[in-house]
N, C-alpha and C. Protein backbone atom coordinates (compact mmCIF):
# COMPACT_ATOMS: atom_id res chain seq x y z
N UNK A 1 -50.58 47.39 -9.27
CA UNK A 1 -50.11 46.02 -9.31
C UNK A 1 -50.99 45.20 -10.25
N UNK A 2 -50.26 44.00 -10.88
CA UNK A 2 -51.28 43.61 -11.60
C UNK A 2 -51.18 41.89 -11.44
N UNK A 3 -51.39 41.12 -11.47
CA UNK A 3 -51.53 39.58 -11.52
C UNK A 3 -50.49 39.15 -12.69
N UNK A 4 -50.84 37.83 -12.45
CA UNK A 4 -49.80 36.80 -13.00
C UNK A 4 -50.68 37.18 -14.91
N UNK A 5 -49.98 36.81 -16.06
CA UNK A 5 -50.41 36.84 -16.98
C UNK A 5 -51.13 35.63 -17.73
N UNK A 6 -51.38 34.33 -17.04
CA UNK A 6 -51.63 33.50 -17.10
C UNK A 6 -52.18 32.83 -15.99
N UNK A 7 -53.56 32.76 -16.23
CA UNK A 7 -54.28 31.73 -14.75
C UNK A 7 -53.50 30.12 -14.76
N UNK A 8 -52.77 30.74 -13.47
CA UNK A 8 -52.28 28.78 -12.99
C UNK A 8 -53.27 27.77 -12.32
N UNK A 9 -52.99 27.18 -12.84
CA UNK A 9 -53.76 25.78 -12.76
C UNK A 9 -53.24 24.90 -12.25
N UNK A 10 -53.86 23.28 -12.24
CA UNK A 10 -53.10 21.96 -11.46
C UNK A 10 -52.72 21.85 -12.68
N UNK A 11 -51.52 21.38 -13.15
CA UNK A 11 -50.50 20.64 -14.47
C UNK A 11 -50.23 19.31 -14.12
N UNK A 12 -51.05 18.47 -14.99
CA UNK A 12 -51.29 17.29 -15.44
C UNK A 12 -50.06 16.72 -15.74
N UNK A 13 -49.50 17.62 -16.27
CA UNK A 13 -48.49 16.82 -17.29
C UNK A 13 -46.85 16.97 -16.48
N UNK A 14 -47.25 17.71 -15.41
CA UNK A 14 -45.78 18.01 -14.25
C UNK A 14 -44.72 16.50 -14.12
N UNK A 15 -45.87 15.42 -13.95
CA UNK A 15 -44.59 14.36 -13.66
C UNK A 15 -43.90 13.68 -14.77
N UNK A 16 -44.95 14.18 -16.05
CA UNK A 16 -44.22 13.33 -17.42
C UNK A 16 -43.09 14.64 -17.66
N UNK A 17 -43.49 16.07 -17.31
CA UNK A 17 -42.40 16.38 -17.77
C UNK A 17 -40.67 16.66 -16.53
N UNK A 18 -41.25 15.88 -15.28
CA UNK A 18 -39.90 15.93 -14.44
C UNK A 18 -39.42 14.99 -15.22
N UNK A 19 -40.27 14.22 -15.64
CA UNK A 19 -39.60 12.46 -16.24
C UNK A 19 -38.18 12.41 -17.35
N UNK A 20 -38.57 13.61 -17.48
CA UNK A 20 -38.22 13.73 -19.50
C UNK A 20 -37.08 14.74 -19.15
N UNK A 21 -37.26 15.73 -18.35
CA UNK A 21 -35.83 16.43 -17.37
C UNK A 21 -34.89 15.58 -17.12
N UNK A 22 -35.34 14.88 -16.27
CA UNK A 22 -34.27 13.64 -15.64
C UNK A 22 -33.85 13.11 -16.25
N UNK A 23 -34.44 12.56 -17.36
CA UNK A 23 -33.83 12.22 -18.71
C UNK A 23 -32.73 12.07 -19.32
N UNK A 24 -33.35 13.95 -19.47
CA UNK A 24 -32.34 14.36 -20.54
C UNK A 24 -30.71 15.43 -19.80
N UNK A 25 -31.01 15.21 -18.35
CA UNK A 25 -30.30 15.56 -17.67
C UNK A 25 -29.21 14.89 -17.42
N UNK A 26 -29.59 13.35 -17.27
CA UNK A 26 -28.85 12.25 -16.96
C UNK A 26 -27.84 11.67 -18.18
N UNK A 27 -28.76 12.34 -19.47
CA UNK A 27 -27.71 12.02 -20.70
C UNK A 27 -26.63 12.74 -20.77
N UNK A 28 -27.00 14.09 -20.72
CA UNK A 28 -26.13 15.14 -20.53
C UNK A 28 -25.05 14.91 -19.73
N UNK A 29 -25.52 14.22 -18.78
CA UNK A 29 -24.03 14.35 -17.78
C UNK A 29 -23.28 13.33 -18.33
N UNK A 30 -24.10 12.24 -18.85
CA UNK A 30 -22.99 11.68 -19.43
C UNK A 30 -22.54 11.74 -20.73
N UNK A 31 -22.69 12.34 -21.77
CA UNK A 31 -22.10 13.22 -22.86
C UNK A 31 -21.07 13.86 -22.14
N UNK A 32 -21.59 14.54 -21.05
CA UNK A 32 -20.39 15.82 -20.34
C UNK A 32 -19.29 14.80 -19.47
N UNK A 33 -19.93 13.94 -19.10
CA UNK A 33 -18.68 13.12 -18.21
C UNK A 33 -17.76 12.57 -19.31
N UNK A 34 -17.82 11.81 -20.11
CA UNK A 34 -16.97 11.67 -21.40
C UNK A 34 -16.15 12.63 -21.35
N UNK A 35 -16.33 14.26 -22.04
CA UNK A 35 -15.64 15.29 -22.29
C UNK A 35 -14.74 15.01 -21.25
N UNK A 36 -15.22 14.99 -19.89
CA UNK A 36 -14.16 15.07 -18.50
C UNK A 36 -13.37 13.81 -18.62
N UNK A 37 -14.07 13.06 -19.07
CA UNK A 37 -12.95 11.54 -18.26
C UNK A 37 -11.70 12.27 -19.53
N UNK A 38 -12.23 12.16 -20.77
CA UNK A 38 -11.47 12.30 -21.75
C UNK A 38 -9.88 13.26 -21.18
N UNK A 39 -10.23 14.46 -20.74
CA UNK A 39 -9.48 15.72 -20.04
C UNK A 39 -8.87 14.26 -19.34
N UNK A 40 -9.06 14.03 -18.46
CA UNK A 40 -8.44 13.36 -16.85
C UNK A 40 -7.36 11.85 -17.08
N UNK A 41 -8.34 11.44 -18.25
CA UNK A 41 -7.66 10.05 -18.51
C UNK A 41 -6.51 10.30 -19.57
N UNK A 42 -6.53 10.76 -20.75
CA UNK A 42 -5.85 11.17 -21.91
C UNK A 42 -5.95 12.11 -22.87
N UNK A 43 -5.52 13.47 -22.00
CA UNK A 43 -5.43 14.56 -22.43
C UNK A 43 -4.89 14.70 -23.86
N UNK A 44 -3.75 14.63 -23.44
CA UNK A 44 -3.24 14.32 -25.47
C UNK A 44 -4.19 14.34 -26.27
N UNK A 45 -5.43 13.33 -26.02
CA UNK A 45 -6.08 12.90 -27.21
C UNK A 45 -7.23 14.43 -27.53
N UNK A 46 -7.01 15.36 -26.22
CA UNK A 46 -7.79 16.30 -26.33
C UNK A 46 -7.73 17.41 -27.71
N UNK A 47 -5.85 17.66 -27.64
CA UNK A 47 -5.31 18.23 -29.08
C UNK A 47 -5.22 17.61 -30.15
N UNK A 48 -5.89 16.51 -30.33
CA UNK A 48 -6.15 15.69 -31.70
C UNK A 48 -6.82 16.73 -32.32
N UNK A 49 -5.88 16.86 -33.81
CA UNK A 49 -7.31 17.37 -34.71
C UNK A 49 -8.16 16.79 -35.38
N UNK A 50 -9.58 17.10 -35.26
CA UNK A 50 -10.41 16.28 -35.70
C UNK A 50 -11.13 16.61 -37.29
N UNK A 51 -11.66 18.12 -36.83
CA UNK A 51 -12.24 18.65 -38.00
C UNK A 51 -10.99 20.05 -38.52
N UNK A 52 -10.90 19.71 -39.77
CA UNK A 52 -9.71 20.72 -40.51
C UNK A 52 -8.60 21.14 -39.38
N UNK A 53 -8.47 22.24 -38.84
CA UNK A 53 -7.48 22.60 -37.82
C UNK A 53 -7.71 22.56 -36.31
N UNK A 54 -8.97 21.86 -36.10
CA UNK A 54 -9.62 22.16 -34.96
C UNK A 54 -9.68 21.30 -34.28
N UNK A 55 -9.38 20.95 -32.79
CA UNK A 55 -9.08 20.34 -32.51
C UNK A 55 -10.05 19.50 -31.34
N UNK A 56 -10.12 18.15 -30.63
CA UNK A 56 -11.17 17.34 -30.35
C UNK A 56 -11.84 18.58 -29.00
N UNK A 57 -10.96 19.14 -28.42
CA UNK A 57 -11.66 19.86 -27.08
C UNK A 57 -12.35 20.66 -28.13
N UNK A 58 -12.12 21.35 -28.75
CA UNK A 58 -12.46 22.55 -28.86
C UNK A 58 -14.26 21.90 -29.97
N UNK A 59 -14.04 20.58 -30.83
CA UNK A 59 -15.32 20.49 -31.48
C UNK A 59 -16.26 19.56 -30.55
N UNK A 60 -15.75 19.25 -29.40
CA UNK A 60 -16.51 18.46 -28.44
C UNK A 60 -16.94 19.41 -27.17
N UNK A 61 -16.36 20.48 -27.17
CA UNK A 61 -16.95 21.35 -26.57
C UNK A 61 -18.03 22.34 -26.99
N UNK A 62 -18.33 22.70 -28.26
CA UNK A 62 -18.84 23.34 -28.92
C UNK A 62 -20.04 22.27 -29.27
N UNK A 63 -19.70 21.02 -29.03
CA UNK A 63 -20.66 19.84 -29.34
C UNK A 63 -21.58 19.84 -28.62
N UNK A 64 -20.86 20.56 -27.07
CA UNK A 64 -21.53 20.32 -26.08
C UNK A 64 -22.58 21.05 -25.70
N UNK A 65 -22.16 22.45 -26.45
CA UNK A 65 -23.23 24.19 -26.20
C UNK A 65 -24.46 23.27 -27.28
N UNK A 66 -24.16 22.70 -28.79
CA UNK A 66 -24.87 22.82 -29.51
C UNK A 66 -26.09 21.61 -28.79
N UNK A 67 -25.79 20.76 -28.41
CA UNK A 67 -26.73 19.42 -27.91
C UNK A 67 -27.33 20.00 -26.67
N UNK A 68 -26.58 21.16 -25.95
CA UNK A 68 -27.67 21.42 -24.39
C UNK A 68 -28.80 22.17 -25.46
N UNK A 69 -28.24 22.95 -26.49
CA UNK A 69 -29.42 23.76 -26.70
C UNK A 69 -30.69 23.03 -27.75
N UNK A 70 -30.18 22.22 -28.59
CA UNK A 70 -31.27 20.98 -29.34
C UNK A 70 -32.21 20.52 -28.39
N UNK A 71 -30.88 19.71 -26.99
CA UNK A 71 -32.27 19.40 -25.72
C UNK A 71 -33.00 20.45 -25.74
N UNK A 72 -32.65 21.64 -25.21
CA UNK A 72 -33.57 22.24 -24.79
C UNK A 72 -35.13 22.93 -25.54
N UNK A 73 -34.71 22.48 -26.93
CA UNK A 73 -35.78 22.51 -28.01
C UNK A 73 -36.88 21.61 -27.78
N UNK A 74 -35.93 20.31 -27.79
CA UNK A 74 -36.55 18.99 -27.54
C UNK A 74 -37.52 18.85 -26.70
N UNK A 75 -36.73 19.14 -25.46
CA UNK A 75 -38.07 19.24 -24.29
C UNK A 75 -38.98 20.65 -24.27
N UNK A 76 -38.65 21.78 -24.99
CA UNK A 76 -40.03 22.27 -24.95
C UNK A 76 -40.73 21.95 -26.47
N UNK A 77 -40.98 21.63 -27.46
CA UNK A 77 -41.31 20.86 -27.83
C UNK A 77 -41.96 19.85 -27.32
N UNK A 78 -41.49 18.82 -26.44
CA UNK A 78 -42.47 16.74 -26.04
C UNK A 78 -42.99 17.73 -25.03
N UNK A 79 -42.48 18.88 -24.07
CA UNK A 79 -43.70 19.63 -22.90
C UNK A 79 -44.72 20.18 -23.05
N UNK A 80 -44.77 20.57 -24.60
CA UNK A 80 -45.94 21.52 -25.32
C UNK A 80 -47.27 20.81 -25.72
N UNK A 81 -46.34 19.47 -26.28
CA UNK A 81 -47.16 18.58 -26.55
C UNK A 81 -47.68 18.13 -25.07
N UNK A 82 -47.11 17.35 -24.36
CA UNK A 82 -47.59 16.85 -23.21
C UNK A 82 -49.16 17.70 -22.83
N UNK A 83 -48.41 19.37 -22.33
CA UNK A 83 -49.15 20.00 -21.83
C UNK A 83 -50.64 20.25 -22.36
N UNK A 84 -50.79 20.46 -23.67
CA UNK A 84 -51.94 20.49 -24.66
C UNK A 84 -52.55 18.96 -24.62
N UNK A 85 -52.27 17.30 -24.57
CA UNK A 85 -53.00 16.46 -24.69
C UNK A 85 -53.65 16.54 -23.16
N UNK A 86 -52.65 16.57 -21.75
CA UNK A 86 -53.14 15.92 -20.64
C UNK A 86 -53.81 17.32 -19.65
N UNK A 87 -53.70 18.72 -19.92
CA UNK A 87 -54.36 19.98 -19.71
C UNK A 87 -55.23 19.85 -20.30
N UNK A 88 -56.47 19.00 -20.95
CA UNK A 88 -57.38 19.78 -21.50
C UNK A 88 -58.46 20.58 -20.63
């Protein structure tokens, strides 16, 4: 058996980075609630084409994979930082 690969420690920087979760969690849902109201309220406008043949679900959904995964750059990225100023 062997141990963890990294000695854990107290993390300094735990509540700036729930902060910055919640955040970017709370945006998300509402980026994602849009997509939904959009579906619920006026579907139609979902088969609009927007870009060349493609249509608003389909580049606002794909909008949606591309922005969870930028966040998720984002925040490890401002956590890396965090972690390195308030861990020293």
């Amino acid at each position: 058996m062997h141990g963890p690969a990294a000695k854990l420690g107290k993390d300094n920087a735990a509540s700036k980075k729930t902060r910055l979760g919640v955040i970017l969690f709370l945006f998300y849902t509402l980026v994602y609630g849009g997509f939904v109201l959009i579906g619920l309220v006026n579907p139609e406008l979902m088969g609009l084409h927007v870009i060349g043949a493609q249509n608003l679900a389909i580049v606002y959904g794909f909008g949606l994979i591309v922005l969870a995964i930028i966040m998720g750059f984002i925040y490890n990225a401002v956590c890396t930082r965090m972690e390195n100023r308030l861990n020293k």
